[in-house]
N, C-alpha and C. Protein backbone atom coordinates (compact mmCIF):
# COMPACT_ATOMS: atom_id res chain seq x y z
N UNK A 1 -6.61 10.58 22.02
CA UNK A 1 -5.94 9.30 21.83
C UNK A 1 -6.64 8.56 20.69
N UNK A 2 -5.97 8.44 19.79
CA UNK A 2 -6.49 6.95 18.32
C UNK A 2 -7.00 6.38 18.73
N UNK A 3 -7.42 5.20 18.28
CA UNK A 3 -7.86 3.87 17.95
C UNK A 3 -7.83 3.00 17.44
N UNK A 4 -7.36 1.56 18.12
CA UNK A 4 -7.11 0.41 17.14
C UNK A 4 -8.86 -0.08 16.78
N UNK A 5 -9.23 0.14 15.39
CA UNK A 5 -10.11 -0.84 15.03
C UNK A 5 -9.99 -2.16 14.72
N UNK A 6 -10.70 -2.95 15.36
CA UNK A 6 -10.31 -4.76 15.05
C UNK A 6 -11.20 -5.37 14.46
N UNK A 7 -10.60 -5.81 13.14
CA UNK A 7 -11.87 -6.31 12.58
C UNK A 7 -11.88 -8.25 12.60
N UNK A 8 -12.75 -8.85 13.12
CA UNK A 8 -12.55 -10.15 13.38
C UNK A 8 -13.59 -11.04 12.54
N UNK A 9 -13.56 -12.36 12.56
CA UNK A 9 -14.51 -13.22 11.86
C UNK A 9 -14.14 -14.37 11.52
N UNK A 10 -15.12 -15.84 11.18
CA UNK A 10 -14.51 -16.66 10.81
C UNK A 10 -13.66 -16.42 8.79
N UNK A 11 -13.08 -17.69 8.72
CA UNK A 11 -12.41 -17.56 7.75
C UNK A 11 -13.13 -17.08 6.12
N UNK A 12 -12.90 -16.52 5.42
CA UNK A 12 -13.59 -16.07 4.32
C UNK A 12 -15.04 -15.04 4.55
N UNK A 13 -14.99 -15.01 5.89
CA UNK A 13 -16.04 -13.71 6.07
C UNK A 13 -16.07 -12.59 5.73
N UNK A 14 -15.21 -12.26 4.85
CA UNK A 14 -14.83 -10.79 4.00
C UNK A 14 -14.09 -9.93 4.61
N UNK A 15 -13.41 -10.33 5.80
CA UNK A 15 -12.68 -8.96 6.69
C UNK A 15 -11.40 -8.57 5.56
N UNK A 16 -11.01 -9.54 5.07
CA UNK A 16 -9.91 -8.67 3.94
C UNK A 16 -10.45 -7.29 2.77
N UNK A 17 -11.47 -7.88 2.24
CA UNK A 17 -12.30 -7.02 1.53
C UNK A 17 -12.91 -6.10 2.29
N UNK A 18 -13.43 -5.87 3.31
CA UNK A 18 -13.90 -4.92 4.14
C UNK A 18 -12.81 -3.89 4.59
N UNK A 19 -11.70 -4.65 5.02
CA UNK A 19 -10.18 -3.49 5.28
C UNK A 19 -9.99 -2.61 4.07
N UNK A 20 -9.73 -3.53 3.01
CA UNK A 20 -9.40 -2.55 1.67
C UNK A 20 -10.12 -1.32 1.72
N UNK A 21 -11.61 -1.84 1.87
CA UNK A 21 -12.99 -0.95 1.94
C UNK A 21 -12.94 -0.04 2.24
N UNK A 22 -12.19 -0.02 3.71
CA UNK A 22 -12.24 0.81 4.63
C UNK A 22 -10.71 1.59 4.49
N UNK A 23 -10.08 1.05 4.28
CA UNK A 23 -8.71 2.02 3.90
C UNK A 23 -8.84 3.17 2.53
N UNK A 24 -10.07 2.46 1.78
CA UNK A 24 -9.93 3.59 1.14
C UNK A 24 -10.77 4.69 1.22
N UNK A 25 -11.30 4.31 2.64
CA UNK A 25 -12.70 6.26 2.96
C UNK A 25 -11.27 7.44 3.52
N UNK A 26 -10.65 8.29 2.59
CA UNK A 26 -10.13 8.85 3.32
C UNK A 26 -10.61 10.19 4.58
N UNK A 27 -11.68 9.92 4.94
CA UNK A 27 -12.33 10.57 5.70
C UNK A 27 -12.05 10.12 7.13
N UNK A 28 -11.70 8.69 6.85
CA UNK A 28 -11.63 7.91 8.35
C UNK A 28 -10.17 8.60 8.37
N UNK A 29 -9.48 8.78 7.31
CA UNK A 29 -7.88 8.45 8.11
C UNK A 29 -7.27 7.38 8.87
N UNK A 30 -7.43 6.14 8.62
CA UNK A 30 -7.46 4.75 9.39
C UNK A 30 -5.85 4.79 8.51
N UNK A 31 -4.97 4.33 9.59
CA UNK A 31 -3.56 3.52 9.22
C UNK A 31 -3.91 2.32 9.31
N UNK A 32 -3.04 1.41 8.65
CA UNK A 32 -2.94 0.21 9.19
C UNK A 32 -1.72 -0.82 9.87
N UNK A 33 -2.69 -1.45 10.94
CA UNK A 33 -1.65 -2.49 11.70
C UNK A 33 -1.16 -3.71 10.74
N UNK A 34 0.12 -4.00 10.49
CA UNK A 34 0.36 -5.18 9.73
C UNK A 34 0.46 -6.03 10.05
N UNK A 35 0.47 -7.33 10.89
CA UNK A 35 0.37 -8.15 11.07
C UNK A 35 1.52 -9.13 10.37
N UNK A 36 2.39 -9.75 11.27
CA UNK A 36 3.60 -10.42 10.49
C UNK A 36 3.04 -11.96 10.24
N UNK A 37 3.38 -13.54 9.51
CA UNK A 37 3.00 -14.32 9.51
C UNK A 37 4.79 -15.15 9.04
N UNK A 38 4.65 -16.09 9.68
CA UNK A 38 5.93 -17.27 8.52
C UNK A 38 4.86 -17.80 7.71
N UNK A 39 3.78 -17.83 7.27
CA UNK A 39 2.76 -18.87 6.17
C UNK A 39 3.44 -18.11 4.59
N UNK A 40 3.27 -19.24 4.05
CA UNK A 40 3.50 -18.63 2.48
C UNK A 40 2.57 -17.58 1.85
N UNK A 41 2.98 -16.82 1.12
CA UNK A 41 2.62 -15.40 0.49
C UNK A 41 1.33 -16.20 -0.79
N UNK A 42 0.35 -15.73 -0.87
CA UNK A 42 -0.71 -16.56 -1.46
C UNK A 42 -0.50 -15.33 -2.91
N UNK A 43 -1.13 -16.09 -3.83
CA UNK A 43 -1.03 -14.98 -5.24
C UNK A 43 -1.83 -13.77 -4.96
N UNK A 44 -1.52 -13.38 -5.64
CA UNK A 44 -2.20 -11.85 -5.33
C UNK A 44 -1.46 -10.71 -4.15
N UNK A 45 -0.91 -11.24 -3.16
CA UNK A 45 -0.74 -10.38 -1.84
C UNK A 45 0.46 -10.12 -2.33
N UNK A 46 0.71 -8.97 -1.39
CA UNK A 46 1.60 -8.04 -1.52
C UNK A 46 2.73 -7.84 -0.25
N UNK A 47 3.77 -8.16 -0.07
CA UNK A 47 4.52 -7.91 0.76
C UNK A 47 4.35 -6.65 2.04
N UNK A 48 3.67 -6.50 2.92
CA UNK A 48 3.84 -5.60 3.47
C UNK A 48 2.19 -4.92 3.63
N UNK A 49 1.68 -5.48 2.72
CA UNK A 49 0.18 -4.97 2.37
C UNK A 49 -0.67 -5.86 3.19
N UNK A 50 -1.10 -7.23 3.08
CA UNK A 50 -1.77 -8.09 4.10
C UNK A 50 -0.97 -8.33 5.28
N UNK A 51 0.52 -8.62 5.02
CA UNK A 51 1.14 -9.24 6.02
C UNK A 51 2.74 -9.03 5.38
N UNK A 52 3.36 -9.11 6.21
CA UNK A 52 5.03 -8.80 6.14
C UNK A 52 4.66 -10.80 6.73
N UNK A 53 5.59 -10.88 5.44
CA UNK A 53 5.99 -12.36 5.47
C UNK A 53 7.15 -12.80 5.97
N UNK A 54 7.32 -13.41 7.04
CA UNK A 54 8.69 -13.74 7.34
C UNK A 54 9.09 -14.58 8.31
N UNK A 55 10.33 -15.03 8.05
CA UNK A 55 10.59 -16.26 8.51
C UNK A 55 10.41 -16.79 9.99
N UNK A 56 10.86 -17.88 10.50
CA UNK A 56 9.99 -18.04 11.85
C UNK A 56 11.78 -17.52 13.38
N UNK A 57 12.59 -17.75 12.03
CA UNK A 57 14.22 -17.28 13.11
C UNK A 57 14.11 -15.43 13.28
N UNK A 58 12.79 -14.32 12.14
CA UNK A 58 12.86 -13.14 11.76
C UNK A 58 12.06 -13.22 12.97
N UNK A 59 11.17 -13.76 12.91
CA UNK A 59 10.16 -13.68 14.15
C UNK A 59 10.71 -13.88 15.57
N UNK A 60 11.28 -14.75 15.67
CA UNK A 60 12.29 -15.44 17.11
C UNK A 60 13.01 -13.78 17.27
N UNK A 61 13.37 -13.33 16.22
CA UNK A 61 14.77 -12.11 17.17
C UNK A 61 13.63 -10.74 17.08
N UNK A 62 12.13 -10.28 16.49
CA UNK A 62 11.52 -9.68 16.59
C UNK A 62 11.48 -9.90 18.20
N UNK A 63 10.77 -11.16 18.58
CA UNK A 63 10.25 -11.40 20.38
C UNK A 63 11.34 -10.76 20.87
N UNK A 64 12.40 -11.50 20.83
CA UNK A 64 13.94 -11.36 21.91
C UNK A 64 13.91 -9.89 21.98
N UNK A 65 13.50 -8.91 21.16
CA UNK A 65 13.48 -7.75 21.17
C UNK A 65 12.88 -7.09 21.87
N UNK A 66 11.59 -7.86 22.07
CA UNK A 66 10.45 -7.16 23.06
C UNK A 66 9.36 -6.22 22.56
N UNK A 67 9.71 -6.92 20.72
CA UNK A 67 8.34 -6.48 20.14
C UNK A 67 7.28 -7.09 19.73
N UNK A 68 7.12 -8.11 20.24
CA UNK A 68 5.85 -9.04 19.74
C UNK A 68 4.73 -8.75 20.94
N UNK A 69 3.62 -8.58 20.46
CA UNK A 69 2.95 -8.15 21.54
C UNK A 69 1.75 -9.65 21.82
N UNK A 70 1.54 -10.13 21.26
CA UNK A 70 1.29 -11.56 20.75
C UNK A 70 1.94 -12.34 19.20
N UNK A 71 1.48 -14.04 19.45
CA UNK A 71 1.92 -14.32 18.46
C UNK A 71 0.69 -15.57 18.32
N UNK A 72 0.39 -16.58 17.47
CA UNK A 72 -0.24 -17.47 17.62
C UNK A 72 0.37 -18.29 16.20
N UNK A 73 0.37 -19.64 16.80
CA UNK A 73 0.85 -20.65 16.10
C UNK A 73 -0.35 -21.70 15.54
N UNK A 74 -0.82 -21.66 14.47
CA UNK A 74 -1.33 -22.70 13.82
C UNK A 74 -0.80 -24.37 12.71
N UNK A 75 -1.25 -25.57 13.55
CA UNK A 75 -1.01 -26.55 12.56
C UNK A 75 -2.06 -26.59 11.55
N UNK A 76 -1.27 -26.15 10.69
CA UNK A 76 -2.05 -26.85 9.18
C UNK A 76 -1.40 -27.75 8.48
N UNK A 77 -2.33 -27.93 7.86
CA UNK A 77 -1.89 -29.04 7.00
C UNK A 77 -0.89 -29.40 6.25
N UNK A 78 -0.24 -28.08 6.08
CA UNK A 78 0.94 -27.90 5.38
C UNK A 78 2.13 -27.70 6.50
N UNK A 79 2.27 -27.72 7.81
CA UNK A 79 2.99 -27.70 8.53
C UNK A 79 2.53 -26.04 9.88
N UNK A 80 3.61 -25.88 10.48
CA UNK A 80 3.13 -24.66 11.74
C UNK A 80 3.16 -23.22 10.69
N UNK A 81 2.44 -22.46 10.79
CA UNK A 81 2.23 -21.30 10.54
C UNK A 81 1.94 -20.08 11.64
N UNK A 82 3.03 -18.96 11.88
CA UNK A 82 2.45 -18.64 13.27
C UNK A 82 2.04 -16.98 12.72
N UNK A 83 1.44 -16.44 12.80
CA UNK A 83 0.62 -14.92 12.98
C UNK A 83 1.20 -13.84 13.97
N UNK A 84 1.57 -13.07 13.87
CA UNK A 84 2.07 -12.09 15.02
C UNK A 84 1.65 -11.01 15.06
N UNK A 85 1.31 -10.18 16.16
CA UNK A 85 1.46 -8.44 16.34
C UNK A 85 2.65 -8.08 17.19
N UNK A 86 3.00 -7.12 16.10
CA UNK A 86 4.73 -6.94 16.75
C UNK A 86 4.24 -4.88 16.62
N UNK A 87 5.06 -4.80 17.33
CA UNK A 87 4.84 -3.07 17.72
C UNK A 87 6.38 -3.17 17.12
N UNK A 88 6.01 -2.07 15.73
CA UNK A 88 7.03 -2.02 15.06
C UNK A 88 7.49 -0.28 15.08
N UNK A 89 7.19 0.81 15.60
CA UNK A 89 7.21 2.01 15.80
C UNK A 89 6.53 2.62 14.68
N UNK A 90 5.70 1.67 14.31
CA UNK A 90 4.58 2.36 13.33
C UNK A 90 3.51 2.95 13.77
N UNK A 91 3.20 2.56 14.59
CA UNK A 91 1.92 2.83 15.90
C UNK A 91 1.99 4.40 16.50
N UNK A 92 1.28 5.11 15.88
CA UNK A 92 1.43 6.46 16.77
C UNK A 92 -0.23 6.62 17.23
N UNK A 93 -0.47 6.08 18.66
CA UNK A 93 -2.05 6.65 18.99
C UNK A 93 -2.26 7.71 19.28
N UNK A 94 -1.28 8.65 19.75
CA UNK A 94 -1.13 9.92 19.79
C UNK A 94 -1.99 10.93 18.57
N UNK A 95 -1.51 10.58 17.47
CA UNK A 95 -2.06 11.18 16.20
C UNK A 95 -2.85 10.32 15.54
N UNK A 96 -2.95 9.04 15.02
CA UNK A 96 -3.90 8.30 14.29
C UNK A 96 -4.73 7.28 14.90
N UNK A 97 -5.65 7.17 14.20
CA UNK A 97 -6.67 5.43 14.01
C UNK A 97 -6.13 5.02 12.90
N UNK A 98 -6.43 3.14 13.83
CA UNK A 98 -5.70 1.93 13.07
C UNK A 98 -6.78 1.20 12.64
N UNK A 99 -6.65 0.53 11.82
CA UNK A 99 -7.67 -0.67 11.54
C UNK A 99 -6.61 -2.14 11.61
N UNK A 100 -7.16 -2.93 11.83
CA UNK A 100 -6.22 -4.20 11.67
C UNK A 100 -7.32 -5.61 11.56
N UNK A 101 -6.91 -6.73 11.01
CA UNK A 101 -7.22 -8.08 10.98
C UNK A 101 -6.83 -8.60 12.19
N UNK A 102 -7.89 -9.77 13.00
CA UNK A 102 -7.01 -10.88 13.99
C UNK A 102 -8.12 -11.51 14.33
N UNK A 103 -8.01 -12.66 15.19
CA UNK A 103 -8.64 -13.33 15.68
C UNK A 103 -9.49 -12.91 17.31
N UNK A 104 -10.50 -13.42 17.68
CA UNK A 104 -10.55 -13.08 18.99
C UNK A 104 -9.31 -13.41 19.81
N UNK A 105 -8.98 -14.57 19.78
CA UNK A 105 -7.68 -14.71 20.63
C UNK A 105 -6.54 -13.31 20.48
N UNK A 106 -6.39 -13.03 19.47
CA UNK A 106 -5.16 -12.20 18.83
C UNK A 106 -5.94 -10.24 19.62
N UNK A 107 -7.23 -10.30 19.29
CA UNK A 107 -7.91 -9.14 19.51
C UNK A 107 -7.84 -8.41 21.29
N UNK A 108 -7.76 -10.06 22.49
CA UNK A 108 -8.49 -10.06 23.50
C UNK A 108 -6.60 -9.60 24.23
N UNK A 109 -5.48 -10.27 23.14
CA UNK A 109 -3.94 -9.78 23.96
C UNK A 109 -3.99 -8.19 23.62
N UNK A 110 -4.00 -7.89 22.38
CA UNK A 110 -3.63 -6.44 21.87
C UNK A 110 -4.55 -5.57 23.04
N UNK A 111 -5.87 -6.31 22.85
CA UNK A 111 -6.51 -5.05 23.92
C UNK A 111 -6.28 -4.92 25.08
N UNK A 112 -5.37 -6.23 25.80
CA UNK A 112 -4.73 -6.04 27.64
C UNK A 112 -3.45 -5.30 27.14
N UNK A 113 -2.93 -5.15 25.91
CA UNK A 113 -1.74 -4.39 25.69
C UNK A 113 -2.14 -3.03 25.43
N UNK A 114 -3.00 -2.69 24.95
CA UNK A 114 -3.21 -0.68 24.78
C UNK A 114 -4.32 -0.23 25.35
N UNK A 115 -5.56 -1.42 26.05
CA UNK A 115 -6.32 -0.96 26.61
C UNK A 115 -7.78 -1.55 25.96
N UNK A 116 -8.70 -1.37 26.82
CA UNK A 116 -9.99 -1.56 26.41
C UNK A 116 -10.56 -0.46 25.68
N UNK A 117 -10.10 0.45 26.09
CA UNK A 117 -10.78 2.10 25.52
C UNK A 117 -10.02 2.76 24.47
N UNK A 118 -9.17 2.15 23.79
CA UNK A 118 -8.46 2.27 22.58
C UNK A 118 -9.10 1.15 21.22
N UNK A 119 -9.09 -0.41 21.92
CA UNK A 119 -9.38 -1.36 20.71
C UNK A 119 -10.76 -1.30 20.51
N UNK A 120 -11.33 -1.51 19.57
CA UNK A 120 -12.25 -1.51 19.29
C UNK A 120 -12.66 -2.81 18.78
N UNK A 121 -13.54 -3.71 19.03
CA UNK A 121 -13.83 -5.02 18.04
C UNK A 121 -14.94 -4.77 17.32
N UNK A 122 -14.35 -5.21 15.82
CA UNK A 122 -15.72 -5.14 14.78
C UNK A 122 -15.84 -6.44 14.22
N UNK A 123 -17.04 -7.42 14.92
CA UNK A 123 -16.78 -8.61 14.55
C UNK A 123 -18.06 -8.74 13.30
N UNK A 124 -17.43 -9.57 12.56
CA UNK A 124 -18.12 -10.09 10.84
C UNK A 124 -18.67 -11.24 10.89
N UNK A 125 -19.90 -11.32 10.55
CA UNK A 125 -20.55 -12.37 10.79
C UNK A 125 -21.08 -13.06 9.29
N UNK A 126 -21.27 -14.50 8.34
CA UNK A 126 -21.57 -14.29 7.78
C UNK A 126 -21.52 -16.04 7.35
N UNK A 127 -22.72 -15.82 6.59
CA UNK A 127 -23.44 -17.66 6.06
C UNK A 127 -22.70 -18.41 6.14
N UNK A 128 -22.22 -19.66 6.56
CA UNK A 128 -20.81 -20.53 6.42
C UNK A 128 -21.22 -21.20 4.72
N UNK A 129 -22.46 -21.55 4.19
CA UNK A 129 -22.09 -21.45 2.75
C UNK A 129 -21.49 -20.56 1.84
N UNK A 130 -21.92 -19.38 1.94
CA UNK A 130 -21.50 -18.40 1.84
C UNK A 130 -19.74 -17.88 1.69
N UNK A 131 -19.52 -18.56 3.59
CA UNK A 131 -17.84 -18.51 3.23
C UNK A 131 -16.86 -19.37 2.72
N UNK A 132 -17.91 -20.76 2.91
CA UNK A 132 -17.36 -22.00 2.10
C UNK A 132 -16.67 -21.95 0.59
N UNK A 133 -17.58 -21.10 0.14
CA UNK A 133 -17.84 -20.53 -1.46
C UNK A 133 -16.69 -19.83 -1.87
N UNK A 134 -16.73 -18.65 -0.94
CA UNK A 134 -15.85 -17.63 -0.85
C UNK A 134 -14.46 -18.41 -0.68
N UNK A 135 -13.61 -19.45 0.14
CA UNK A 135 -12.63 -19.93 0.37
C UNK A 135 -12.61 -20.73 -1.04
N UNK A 136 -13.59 -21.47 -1.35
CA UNK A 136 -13.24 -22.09 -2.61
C UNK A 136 -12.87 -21.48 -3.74
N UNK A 137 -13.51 -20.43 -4.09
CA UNK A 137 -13.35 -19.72 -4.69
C UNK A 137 -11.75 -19.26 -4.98
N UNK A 138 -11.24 -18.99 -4.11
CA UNK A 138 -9.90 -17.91 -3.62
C UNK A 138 -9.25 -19.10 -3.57
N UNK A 139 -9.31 -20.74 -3.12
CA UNK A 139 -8.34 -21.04 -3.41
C UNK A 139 -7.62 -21.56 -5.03
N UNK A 140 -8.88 -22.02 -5.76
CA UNK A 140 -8.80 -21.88 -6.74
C UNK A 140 -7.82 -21.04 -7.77
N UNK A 141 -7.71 -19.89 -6.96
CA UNK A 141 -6.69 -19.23 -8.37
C UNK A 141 -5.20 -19.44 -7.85
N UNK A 142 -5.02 -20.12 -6.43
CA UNK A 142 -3.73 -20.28 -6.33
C UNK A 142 -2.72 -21.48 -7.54
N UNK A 143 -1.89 -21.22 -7.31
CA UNK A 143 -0.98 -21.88 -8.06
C UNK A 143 -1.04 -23.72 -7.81
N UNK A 144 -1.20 -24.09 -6.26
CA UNK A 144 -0.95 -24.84 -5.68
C UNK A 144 -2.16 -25.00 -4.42
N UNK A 145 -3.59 -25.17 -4.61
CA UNK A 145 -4.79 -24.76 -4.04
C UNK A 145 -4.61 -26.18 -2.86
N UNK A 146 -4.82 -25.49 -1.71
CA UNK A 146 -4.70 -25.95 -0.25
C UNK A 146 -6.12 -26.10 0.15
N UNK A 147 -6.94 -27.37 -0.47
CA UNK A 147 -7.82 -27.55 0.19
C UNK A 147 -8.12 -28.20 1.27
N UNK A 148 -7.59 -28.89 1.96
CA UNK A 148 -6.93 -29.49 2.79
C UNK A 148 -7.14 -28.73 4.23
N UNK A 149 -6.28 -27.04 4.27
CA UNK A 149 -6.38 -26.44 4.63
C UNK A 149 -7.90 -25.90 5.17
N UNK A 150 -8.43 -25.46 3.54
CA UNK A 150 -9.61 -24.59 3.70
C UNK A 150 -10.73 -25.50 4.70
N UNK A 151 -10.54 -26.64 4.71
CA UNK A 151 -11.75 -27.88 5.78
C UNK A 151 -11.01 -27.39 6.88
N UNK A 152 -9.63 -27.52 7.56
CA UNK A 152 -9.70 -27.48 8.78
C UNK A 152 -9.39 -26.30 9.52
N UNK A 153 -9.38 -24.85 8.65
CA UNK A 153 -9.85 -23.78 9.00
C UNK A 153 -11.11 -23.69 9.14
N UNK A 154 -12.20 -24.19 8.62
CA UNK A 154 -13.44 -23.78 8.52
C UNK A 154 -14.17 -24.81 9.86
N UNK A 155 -13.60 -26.28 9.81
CA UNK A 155 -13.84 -26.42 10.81
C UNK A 155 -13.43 -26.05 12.34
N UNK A 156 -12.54 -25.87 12.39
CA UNK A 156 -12.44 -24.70 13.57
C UNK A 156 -12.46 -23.56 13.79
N UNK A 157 -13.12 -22.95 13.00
CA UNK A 157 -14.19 -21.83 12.83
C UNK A 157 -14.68 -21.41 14.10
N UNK A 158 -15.57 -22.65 14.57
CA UNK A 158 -16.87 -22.61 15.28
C UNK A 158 -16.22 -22.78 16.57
N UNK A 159 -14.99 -23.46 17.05
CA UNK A 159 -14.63 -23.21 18.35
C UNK A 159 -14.01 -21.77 18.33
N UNK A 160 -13.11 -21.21 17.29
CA UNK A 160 -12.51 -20.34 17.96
C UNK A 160 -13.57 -19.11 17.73
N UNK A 161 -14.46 -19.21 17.23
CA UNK A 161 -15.38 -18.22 17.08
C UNK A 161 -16.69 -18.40 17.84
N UNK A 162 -17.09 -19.19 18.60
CA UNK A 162 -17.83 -19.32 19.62
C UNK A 162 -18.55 -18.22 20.01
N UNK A 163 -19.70 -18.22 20.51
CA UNK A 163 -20.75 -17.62 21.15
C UNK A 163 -19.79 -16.89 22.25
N UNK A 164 -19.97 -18.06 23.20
CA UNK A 164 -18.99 -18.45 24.32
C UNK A 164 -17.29 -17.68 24.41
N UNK A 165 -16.78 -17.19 23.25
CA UNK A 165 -15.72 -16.55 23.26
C UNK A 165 -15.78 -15.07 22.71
N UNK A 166 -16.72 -14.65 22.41
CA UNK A 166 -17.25 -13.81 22.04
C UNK A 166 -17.57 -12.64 22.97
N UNK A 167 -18.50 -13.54 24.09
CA UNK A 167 -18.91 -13.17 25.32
C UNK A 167 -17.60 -12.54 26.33
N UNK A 168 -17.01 -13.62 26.81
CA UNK A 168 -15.33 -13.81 27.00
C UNK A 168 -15.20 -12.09 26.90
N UNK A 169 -14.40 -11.76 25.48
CA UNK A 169 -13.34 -11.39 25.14
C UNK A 169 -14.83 -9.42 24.87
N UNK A 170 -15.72 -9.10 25.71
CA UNK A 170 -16.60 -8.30 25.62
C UNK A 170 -16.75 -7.56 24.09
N UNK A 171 -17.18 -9.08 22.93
CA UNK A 171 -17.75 -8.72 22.13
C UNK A 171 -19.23 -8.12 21.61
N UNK A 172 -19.49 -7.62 21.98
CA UNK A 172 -21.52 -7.32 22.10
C UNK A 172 -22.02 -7.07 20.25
N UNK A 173 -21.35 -6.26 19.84
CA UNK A 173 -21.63 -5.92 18.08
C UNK A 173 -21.08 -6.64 17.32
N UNK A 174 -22.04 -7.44 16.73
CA UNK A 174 -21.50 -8.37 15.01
C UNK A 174 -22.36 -7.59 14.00
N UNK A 175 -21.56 -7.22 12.59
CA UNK A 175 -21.93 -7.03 11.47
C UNK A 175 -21.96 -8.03 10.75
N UNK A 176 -23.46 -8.31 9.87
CA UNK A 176 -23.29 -9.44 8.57
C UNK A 176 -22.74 -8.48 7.54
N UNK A 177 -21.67 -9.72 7.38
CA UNK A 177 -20.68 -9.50 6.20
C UNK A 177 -20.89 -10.29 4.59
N UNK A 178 -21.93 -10.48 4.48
CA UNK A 178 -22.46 -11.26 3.41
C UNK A 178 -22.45 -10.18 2.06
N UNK A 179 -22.81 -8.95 2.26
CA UNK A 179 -22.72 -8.38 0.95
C UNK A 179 -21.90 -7.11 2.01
N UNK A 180 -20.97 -7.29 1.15
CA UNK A 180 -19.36 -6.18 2.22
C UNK A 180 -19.65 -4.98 1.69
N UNK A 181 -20.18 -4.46 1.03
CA UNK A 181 -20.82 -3.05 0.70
C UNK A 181 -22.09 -2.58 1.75
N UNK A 182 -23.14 -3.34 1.94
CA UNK A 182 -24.03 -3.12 2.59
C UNK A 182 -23.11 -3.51 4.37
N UNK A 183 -22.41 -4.02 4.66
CA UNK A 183 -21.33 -4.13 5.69
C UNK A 183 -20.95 -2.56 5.87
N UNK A 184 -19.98 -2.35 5.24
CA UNK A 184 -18.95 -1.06 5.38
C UNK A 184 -19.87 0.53 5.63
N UNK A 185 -21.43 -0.09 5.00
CA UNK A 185 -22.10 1.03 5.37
C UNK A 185 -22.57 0.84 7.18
N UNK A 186 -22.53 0.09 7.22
CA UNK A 186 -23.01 0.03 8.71
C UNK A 186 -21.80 -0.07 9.74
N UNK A 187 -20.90 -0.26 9.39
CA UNK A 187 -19.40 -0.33 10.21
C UNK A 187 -19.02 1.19 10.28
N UNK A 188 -18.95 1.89 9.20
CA UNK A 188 -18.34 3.82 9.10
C UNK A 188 -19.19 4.01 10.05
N UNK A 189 -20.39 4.58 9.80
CA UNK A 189 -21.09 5.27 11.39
C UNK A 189 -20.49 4.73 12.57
N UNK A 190 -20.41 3.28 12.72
CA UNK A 190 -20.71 2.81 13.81
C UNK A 190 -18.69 3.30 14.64
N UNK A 191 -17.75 3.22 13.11
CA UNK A 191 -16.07 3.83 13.93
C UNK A 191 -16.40 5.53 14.11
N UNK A 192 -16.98 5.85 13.17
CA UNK A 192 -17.17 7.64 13.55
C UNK A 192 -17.56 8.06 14.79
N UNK A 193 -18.82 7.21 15.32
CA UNK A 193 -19.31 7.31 16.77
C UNK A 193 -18.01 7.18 18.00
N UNK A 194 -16.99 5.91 17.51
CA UNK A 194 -15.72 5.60 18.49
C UNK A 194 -15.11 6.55 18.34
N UNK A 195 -14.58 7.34 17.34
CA UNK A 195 -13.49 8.14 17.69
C UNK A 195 -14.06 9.87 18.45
């Protein structure tokens, strides 16, 4: 049986850069889970590549369907933005390992949905200057830079990433994600050992 790898962390902790990372050892053979969102498509991303972007009525008849396996709704600043895992018949655990992005919240449904002994959590840990930097950074090259945003993601960081939720949701292993090269070396052993 596969494996969903989950890679989690607060905001700008490098889990995007670490996926790429990791999608490209073709040794792992890691597919990936896509993750749907209604939030606007930021420069750079790619339809289908971070996230299948889509609307919140695309999302409404995904559920009615009985493929959303979670969903989570965030207010930002710019209005509701909601995140989903939808089981799209892409999923074969039969034959592959997955890697995917989410939150503990998002990590703790998928794993009462395929199991404890399938998901795997790989949580990223890493300087909040550090990710401060990193968010500033990135928003900067947008067209239309949401800083606004980047404060009240970062400040709720620390609740939804808690010690305390961590514990919860039987997180025990954090990787520092501060230099994502010296990361990805210590994450490969540690999925080779899971599968």
């Amino acid at each position: 049986m596969g494996k969903i790898f989950y890679l989690m962390g607060k905001s700008s902790s490098g889990k995007d850069t670490l996926y790429k990372m990791l999608m490209q050892q073709s040794d792992l053979k890691l597919l990936p889970i896509i993750q749907y969102t209604t939030r606007p498509i930021r420069v750079g991303e790619i339809e289908g590549s971070e996230y299948y972007f889509v609307s919140k009525e695309q999302l409404d008849a995904l559920s009615k369907a009985g493929k959303v396996i979670e969903s989570r709704c965030y207010d930002t600043c710019h209005g509701a933005w909601i995140y989903a895992t939808v089981y799209d018949d892409s999923i074969d655990l039969k034959h592959h390992n997955y890697v995917m992005i989410g939150t503990i919240e998002s990590f703790v449904k998928v794993k009462e949905y395929f199991g404890g002994d399938i998901v795997i959590p790989i949580m990223l840990y890493c300087d909040d200057g550090v990710r401060l930097q990193r968010a500033l950074d990135r928003e900067r090259s947008e067209d239309a830079p949401k800083y606004r945003e980047i404060c009240r993601r970062f400040l709720s960081d620390d609740e939804d990433f808690s010690q305390e939720k961590q514990s919860k949701a039987g997180i025990t292993r954090v990787f520092n994600s501060e230099n994502t090269a010296d990361c990805l070396l210590e994450v490969i052993p540690f999925m080779k050992e899971m599968v």
